[in-house]
PDB file of N, CA and C in Angstrom:
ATOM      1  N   UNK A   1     -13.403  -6.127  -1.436  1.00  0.00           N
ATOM      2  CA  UNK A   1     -12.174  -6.903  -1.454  1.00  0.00           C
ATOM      3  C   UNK A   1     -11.146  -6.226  -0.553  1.00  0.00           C
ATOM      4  N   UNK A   2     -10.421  -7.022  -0.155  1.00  0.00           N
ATOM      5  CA  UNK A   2      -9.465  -6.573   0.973  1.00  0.00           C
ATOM      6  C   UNK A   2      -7.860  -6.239   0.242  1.00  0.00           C
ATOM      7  N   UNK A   3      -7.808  -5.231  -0.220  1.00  0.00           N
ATOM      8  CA  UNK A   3      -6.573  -5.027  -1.445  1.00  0.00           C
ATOM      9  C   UNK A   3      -5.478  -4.722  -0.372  1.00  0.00           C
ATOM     10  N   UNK A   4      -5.509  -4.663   0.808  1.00  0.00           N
ATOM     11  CA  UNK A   4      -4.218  -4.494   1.798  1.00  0.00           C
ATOM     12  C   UNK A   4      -2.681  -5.450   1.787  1.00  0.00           C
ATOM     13  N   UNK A   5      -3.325  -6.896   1.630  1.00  0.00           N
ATOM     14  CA  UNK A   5      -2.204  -7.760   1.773  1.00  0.00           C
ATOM     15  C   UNK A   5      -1.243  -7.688   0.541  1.00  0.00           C
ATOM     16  N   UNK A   6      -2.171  -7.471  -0.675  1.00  0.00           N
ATOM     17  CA  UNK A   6      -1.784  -7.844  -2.300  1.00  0.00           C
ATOM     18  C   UNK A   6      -1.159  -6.276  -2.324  1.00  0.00           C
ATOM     19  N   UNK A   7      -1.282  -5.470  -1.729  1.00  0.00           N
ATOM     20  CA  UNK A   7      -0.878  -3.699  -2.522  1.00  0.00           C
ATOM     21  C   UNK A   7       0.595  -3.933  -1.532  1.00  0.00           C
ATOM     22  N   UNK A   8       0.624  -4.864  -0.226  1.00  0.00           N
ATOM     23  CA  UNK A   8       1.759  -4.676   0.433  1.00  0.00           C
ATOM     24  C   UNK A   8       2.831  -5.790  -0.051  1.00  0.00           C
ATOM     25  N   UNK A   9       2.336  -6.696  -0.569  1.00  0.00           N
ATOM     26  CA  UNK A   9       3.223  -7.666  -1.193  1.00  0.00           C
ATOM     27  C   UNK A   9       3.799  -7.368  -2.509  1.00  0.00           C
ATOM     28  N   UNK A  10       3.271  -6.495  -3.247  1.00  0.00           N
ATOM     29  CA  UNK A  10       3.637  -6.033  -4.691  1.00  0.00           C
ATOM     30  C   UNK A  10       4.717  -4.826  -4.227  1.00  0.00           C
ATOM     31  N   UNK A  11       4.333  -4.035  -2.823  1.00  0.00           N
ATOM     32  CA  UNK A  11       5.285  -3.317  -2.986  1.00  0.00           C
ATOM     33  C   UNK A  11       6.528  -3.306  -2.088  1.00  0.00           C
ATOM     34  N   UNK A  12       6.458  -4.663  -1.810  1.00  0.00           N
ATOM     35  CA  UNK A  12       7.569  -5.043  -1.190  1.00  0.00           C
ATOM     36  C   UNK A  12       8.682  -5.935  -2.196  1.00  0.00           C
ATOM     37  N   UNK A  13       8.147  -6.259  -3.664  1.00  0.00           N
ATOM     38  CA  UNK A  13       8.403  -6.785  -4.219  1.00  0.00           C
ATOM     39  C   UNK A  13       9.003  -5.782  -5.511  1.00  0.00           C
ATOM     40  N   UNK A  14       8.808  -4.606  -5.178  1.00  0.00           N
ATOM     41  CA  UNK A  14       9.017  -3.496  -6.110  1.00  0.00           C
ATOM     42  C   UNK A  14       8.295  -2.732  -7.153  1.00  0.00           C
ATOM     43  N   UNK A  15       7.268  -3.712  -7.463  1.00  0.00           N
ATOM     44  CA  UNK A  15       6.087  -3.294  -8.165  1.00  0.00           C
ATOM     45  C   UNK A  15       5.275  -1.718  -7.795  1.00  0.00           C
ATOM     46  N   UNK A  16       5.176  -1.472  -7.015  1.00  0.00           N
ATOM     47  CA  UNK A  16       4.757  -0.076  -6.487  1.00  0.00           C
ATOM     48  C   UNK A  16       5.519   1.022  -5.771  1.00  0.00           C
ATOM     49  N   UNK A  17       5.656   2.037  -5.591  1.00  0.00           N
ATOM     50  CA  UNK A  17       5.871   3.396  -5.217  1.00  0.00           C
ATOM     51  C   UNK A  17       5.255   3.465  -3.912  1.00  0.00           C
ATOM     52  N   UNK A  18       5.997   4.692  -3.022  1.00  0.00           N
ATOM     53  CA  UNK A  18       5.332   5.530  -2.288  1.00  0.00           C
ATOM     54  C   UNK A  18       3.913   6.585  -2.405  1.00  0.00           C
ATOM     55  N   UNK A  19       4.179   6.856  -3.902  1.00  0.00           N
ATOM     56  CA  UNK A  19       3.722   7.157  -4.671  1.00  0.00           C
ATOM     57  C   UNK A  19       2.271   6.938  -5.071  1.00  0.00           C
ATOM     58  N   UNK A  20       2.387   5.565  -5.182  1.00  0.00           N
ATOM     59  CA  UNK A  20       1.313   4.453  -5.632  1.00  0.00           C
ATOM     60  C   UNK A  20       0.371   4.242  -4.163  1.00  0.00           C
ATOM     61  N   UNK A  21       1.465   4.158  -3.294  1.00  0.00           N
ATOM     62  CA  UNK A  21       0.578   3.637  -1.863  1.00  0.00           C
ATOM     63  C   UNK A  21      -0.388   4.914  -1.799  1.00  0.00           C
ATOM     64  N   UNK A  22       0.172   6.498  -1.836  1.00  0.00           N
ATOM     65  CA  UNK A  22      -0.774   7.129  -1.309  1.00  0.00           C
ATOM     66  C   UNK A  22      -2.212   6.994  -2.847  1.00  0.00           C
ATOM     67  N   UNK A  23      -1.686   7.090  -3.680  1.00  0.00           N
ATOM     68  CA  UNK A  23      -2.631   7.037  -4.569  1.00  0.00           C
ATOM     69  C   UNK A  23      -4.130   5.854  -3.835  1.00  0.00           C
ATOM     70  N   UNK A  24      -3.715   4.414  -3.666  1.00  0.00           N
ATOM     71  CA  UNK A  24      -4.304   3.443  -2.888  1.00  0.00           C
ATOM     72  C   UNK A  24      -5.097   3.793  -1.954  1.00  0.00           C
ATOM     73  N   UNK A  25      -4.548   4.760  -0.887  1.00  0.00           N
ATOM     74  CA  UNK A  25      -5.308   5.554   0.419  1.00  0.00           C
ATOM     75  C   UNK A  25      -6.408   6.718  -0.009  1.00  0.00           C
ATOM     76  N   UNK A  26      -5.834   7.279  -1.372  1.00  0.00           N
ATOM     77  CA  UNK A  26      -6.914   8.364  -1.659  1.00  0.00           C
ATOM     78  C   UNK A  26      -8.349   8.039  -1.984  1.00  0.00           C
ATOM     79  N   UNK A  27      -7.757   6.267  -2.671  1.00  0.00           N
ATOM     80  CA  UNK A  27      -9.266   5.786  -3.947  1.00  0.00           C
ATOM     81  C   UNK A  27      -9.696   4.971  -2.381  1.00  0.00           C
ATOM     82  N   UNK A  28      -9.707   4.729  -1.471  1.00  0.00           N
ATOM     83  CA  UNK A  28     -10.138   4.295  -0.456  1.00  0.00           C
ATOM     84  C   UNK A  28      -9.587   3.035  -0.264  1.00  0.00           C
ATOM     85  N   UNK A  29      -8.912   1.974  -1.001  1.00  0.00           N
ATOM     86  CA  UNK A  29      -8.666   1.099  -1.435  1.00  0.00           C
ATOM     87  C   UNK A  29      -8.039   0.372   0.516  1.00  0.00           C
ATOM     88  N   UNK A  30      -6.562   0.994   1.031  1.00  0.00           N
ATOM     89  CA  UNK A  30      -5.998   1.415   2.016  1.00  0.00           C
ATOM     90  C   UNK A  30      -6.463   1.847   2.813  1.00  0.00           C
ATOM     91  N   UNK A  31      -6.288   2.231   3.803  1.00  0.00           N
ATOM     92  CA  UNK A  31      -5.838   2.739   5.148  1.00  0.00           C
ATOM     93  C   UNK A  31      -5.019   3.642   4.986  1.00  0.00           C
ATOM     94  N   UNK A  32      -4.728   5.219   5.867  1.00  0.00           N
ATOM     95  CA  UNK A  32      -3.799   5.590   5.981  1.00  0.00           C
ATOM     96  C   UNK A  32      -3.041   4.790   6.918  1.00  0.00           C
ATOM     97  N   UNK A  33      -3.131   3.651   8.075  1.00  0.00           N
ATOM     98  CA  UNK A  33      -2.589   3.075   9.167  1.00  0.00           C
ATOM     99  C   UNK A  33      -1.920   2.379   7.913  1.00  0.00           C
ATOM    100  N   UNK A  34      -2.645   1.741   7.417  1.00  0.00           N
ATOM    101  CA  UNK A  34      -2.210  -0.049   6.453  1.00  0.00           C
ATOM    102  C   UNK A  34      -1.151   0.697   5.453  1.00  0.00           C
ATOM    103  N   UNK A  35      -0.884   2.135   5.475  1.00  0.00           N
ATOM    104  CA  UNK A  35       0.146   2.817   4.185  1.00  0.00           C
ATOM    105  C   UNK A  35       1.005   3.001   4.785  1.00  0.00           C
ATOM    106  N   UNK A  36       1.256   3.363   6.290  1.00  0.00           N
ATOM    107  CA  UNK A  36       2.464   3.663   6.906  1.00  0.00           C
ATOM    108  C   UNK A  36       3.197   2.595   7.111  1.00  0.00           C
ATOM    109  N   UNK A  37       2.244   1.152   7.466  1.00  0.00           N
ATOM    110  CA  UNK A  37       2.565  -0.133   8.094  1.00  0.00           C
ATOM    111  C   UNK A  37       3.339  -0.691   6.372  1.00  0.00           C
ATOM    112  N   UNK A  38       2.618  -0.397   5.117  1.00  0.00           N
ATOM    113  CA  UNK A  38       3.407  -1.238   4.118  1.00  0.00           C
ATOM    114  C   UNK A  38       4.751  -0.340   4.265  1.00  0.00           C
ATOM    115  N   UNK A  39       4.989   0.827   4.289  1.00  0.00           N
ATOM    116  CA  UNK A  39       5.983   1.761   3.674  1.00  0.00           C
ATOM    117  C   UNK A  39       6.972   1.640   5.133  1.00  0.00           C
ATOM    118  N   UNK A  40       6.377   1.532   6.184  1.00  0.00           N
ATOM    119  CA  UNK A  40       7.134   1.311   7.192  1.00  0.00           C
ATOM    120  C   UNK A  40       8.084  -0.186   7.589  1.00  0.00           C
ATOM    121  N   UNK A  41       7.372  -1.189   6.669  1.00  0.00           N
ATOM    122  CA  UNK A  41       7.986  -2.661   6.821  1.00  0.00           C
ATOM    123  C   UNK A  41       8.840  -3.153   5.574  1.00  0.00           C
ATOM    124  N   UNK A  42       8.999  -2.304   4.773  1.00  0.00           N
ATOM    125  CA  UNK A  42       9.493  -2.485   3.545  1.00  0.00           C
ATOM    126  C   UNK A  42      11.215  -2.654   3.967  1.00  0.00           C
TER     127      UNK A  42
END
């Protein structure tokens, strides 16, 4: 499953952390690119 669009829309919406994103990148879930790009467009 492609959890990129849904992890960047929740945390643009406030639902998630910086926090949370790297957690996302560790479990493989992310990208480190797709973590800078949510945390960077926020």
């Amino acid at each position: 499953m492609n959890w990129y669009p849904h992890i960047k829309q929740y945390y643009k919406q406030g639902f998630y952390t910086e926090a949370n994103i790297q957690v996302f990148v560790a479990a493989g879930w992310i990208t480190t690119e797709q973590a800078d790009d949510i945390i960077g467009s926020a």
